[in-house]
Protein backbone atom coordinates (compact mmCIF):
# COMPACT_ATOMS: atom_id res chain seq x y z
CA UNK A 1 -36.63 -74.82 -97.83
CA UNK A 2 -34.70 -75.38 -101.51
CA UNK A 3 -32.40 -78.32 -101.03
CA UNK A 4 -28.89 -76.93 -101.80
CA UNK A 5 -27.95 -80.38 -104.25
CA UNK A 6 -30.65 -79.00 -106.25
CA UNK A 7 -28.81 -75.67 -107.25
CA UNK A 8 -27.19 -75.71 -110.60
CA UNK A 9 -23.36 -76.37 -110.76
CA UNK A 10 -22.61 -74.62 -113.66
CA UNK A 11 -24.39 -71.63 -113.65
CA UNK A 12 -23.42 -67.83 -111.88
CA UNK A 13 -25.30 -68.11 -108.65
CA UNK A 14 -26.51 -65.25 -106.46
CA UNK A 15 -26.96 -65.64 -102.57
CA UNK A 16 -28.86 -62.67 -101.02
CA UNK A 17 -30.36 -62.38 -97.09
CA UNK A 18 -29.95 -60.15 -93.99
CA UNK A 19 -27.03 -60.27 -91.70
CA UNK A 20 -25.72 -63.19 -90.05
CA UNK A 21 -28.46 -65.10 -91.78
CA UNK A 22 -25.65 -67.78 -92.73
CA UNK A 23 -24.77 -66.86 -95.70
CA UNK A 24 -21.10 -67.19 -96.13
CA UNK A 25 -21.31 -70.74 -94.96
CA UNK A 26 -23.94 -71.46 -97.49
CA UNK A 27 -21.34 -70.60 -100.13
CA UNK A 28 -18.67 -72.06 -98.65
CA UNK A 29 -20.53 -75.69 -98.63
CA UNK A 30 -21.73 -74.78 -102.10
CA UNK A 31 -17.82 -73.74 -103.50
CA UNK A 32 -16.18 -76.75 -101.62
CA UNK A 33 -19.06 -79.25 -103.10
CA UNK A 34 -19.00 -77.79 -106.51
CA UNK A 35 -16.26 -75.58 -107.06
CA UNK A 36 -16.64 -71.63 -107.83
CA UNK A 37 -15.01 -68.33 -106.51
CA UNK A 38 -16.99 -66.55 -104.04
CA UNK A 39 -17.63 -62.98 -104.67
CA UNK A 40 -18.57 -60.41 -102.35
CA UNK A 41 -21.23 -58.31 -102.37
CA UNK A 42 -21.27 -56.64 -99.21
CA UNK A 43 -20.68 -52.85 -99.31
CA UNK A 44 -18.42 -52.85 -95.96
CA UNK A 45 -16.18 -56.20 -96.54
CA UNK A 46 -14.79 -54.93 -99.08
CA UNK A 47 -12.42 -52.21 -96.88
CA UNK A 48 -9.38 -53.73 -95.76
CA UNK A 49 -9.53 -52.47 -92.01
CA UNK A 50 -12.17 -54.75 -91.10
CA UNK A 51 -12.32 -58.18 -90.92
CA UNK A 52 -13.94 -58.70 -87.66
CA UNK A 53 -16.29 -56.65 -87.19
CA UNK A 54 -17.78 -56.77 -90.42
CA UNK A 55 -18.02 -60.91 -90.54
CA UNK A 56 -15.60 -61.24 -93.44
CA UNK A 57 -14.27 -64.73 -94.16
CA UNK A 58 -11.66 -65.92 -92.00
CA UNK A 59 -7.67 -66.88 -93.65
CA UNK A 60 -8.60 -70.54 -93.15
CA UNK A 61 -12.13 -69.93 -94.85
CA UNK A 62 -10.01 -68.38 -97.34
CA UNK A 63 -8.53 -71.46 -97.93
CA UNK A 64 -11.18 -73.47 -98.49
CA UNK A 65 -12.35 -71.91 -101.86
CA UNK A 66 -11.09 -68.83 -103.58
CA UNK A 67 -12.18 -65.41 -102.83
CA UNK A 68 -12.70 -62.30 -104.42
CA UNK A 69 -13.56 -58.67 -103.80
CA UNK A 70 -13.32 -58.96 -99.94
CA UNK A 71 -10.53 -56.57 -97.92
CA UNK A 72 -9.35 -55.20 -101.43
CA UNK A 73 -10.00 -51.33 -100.79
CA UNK A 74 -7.98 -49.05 -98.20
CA UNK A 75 -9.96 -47.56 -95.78
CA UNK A 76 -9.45 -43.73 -96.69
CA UNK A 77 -11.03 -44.86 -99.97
CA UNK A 78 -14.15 -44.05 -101.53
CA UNK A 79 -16.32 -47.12 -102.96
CA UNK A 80 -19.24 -47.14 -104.68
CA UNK A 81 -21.63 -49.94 -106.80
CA UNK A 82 -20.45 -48.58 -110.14
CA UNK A 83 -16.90 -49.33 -108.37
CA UNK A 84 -18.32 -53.09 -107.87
CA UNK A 85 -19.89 -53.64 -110.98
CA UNK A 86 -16.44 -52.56 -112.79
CA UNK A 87 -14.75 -55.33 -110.89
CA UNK A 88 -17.32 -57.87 -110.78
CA UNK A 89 -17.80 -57.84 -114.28
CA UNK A 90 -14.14 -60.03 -114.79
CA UNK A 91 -15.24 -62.45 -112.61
CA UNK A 92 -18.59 -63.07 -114.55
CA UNK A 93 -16.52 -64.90 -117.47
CA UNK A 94 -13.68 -66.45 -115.91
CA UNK A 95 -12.94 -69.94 -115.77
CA UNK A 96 -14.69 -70.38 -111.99
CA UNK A 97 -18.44 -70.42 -111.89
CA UNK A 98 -19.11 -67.16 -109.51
CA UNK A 99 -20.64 -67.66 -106.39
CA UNK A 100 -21.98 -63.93 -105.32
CA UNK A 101 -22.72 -63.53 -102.22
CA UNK A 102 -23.66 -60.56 -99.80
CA UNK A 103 -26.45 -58.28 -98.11
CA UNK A 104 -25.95 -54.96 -100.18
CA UNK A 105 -29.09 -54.94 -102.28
CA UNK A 106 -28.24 -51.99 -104.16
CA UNK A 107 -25.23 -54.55 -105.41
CA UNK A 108 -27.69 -57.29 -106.84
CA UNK A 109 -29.94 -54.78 -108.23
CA UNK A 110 -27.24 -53.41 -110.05
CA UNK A 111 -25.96 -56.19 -111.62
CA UNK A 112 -29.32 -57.96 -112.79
CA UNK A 113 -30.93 -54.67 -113.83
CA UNK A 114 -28.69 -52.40 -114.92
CA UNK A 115 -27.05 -49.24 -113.37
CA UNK A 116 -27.66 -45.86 -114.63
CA UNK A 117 -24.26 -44.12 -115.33
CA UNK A 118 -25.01 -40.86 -113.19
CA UNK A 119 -22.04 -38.18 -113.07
CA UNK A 120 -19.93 -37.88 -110.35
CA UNK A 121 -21.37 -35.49 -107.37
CA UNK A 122 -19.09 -32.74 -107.15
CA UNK A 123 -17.34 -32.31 -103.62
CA UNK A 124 -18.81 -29.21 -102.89
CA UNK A 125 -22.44 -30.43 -103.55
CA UNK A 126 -21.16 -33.60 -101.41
CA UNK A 127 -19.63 -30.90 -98.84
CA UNK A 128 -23.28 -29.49 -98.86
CA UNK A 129 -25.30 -32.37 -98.84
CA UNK A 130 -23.29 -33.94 -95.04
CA UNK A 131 -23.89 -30.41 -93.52
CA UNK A 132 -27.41 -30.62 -94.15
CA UNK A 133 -28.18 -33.79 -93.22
CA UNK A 134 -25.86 -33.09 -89.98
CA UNK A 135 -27.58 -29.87 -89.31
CA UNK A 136 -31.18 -30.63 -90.70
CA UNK A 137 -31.64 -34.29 -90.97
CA UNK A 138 -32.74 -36.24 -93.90
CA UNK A 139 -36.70 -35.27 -94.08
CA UNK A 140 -35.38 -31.39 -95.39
CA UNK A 141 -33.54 -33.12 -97.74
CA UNK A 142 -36.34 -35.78 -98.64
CA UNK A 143 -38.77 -32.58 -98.95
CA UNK A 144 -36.59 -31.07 -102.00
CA UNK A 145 -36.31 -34.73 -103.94
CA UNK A 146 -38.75 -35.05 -106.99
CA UNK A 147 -42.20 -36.63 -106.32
CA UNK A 148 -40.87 -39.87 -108.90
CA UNK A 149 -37.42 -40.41 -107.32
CA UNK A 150 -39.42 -39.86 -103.51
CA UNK A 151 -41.67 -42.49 -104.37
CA UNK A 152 -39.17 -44.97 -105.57
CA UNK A 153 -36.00 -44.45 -102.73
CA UNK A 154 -35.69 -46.10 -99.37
CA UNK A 155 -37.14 -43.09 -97.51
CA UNK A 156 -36.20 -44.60 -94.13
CA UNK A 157 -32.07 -44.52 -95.35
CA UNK A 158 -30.42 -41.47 -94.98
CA UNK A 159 -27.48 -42.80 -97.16
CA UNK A 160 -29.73 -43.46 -100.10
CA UNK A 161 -31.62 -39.61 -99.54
CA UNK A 162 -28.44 -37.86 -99.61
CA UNK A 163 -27.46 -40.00 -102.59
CA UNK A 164 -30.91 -39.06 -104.62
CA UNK A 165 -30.66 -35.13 -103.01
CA UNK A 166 -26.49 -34.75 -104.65
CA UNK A 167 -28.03 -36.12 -108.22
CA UNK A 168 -31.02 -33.69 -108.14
CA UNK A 169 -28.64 -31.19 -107.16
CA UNK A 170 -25.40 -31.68 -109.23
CA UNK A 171 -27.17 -32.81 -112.23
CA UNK A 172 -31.00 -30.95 -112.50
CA UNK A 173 -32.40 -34.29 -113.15
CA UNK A 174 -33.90 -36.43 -110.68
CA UNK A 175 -32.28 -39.90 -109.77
CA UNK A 176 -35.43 -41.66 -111.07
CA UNK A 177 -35.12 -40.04 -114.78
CA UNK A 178 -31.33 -41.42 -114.52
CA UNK A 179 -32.16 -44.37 -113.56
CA UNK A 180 -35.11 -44.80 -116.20
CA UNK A 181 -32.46 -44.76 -118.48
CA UNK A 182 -30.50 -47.92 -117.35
CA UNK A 183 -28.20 -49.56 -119.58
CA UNK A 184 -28.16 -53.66 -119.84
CA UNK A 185 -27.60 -55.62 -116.73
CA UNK A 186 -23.85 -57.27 -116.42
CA UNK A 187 -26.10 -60.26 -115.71
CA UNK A 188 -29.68 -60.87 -115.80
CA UNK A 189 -31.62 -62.56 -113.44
CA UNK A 190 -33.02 -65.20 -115.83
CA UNK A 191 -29.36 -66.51 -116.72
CA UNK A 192 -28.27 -66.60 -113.18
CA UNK A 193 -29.47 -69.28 -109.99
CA UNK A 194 -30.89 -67.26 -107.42
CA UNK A 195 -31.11 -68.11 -103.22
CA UNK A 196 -32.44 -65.37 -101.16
CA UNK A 197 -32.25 -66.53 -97.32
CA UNK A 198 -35.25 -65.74 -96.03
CA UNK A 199 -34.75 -65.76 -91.83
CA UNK A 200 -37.00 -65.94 -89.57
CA UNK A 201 -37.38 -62.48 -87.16
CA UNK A 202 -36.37 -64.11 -83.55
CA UNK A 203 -33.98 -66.82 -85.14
CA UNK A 204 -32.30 -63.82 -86.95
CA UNK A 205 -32.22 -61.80 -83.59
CA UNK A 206 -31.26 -64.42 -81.12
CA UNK A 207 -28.00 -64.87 -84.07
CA UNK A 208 -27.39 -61.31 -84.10
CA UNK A 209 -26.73 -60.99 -80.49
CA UNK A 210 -24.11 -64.47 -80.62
CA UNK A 211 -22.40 -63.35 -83.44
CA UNK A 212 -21.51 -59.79 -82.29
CA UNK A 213 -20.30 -61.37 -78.75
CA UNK A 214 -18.08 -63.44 -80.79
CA UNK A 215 -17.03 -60.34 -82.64
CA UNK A 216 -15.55 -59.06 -79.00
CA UNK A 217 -14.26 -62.32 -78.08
CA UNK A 218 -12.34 -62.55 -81.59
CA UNK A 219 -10.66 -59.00 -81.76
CA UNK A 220 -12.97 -56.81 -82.83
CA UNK A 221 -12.14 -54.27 -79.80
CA UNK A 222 -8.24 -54.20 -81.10
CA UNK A 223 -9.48 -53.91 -84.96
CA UNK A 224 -11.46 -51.12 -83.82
CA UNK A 225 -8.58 -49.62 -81.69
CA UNK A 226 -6.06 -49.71 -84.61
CA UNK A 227 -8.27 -47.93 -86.55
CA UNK A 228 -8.52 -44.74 -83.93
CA UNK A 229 -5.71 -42.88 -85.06
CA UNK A 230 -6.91 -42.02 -88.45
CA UNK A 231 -10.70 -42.44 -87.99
CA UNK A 232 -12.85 -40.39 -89.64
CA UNK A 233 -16.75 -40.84 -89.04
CA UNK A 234 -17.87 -39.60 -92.62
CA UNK A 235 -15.93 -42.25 -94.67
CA UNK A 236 -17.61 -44.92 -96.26
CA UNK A 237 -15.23 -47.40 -94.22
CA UNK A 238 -16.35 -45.59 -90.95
CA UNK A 239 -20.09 -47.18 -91.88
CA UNK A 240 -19.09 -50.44 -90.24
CA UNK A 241 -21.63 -50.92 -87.79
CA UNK A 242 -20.58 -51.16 -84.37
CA UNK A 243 -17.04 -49.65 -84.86
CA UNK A 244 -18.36 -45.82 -83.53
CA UNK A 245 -20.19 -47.45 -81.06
CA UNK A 246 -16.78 -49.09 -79.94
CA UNK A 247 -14.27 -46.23 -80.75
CA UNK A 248 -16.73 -44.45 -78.32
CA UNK A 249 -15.85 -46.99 -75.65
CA UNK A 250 -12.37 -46.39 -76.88
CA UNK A 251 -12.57 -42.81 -75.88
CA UNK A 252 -14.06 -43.56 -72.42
CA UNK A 253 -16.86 -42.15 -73.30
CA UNK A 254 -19.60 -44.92 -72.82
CA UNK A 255 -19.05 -48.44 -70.93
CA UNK A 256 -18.44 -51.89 -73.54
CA UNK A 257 -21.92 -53.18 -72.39
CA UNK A 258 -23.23 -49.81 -73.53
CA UNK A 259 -21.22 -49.92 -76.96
CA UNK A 260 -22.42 -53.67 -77.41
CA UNK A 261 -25.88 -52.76 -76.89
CA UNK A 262 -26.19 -50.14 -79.03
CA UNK A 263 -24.00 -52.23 -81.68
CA UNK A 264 -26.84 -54.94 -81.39
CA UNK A 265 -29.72 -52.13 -81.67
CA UNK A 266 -28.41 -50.89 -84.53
CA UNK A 267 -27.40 -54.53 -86.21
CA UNK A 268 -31.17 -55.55 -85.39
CA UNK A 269 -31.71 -52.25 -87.10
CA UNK A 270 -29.82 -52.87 -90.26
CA UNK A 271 -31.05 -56.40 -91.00
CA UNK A 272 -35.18 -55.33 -90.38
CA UNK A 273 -33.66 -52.89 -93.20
CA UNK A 274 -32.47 -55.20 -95.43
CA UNK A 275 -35.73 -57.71 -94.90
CA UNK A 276 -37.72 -55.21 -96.16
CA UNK A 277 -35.80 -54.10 -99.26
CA UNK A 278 -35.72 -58.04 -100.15
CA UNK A 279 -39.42 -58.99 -99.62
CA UNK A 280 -40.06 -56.06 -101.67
CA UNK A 281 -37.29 -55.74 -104.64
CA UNK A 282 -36.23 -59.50 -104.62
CA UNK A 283 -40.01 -61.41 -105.84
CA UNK A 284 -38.04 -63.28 -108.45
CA UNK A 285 -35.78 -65.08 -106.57
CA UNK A 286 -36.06 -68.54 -105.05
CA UNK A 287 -35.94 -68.21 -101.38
CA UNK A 288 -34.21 -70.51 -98.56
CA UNK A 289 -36.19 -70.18 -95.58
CA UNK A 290 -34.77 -70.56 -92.28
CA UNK A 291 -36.39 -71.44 -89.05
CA UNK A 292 -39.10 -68.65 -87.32
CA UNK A 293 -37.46 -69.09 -83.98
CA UNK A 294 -34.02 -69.90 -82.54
């Protein structure tokens, strides 16, 4: 386990790992010893209709070091990485050392190696591409993808199929032939302090199942509940994971223990996910390894 007084102070630092693995108190301790403005990388903290249930930082956490990129985007709104890297890229030469932090891959990725600058998908190819996976699921759209992008895409993530099935699509070109073409990375890894929080499988579990009870016990039922009236299940807000689960409650349709357990299946889901994409994309960075058992 790296010691976290042997991080440097001055340079941009990156802090990777699964879901409720710790992380925002890691930077927290880091930005109230040292200073910095913590920077989220989490694809789902940035929407302002969750704070809750998607773990952001809490006001008074706000108040212990400043902030950025978290509860900035309205729910209705479409956000994407390029979106991120736009915004991020500010931050990278300001006059606060920034401490990124967050579980979207993809995001880290992105800003260390490059992103290729792929056209917009259309909104009829879009249109297309959610019918089909609705109606067909993602292995008929996996079996039209180009050997080269197949071989290089999380085949197990429907999001990131769809995503390389709309490029092939809208563009003629497959996602890996975009993405060979990568500009320069925003930051590269070599002029940046890495700490990838490497948890242990039934430590990770066992926090998993506390941290979405104290999701119900702190509101996440009401957040969930004020977002019913204009909830839509195919925006990227709507991704939040637990919130159908619990606007199903909502609609009397299954019990809260049923919505909590399927919230926790699909959590446990979502970080076994995220371990993998790390072990196998993140070899470069220095790892902080938590314990193997709670």
């Amino acid at each position: 386990m790296i010691r976290l007084d042997q991080i440097s102070k001055e340079r941009p630092l990156l802090i990777a790992g699964p879901t409720a693995s710790g992380k925002s108190a890691i930077a927290l301790e880091l930005a109230a010893r040292a200073g910095g403005v913590i920077v989220n990388a989490d694809a789902l903290q940035v929407f302002a209709n969750w704070r809750v249930l998607t773990a952001r930082p809490s006001i008074e956490e706000e108040t212990i070091a400043r902030h950025a990129l978290y509860g900035h985007v309205a729910a209705d709104v479409a956000y994407s990485v390029g979106h991120w890297l736009r915004e991020v890229a500010p931050l990278l030469g300001g006059p606060d050392r920034p401490i990124i932090i967050g579980g979207t891959g993809l995001y880290f990725s992105a800003l260390t190696q490059g992103l290729a600058e792929i056209p917009e998908t259309p909104p009829e190819i879009r249109a297309e591409a959610d019918r089909r996976l609705a109606t067909e699921g993602p292995q008929a759209l996996l079996d039209e993808i180009d050997p080269a992008t197949t071989a290089r895409i999380d085949r197990l993530n429907p999001v990131r199929i769809q995503r390389a099935w709309e490029v092939q699509r809208a563009t003629g070109r497959g996602l890996a032939a975009w993405q060979d073409e990568t500009p320069a990375p925003l930051l590269p890894l070599a002029d940046a302090e890495t700490l990838l929080i490497d948890a242990g499988k039934d430590w990770l579990l066992a926090r998993i199942n506390r941290r979405f009870d104290a999701m119900l016990a702190n509101g996440a039922l009401d957040e969930v509940r004020a977002n019913m009236a204009g909830w839509d299940p195919d925006r990227p807000s709507a991704k939040a994971i637990g919130a159908p689960d619990l606007i199903a409650h909502l609609r009397g349709e299954i019990t809260l223990e049923a919505a909590r357990d399927r919230a926790i299946i699909a959590t446990r889901q979502y970080a076994k996910r995220q371990r993998t994409w790390f072990r196998a994309r993140m070899q470069g960075w220095t790892r902080h390894i938590l314990p193997a058992s709670p």
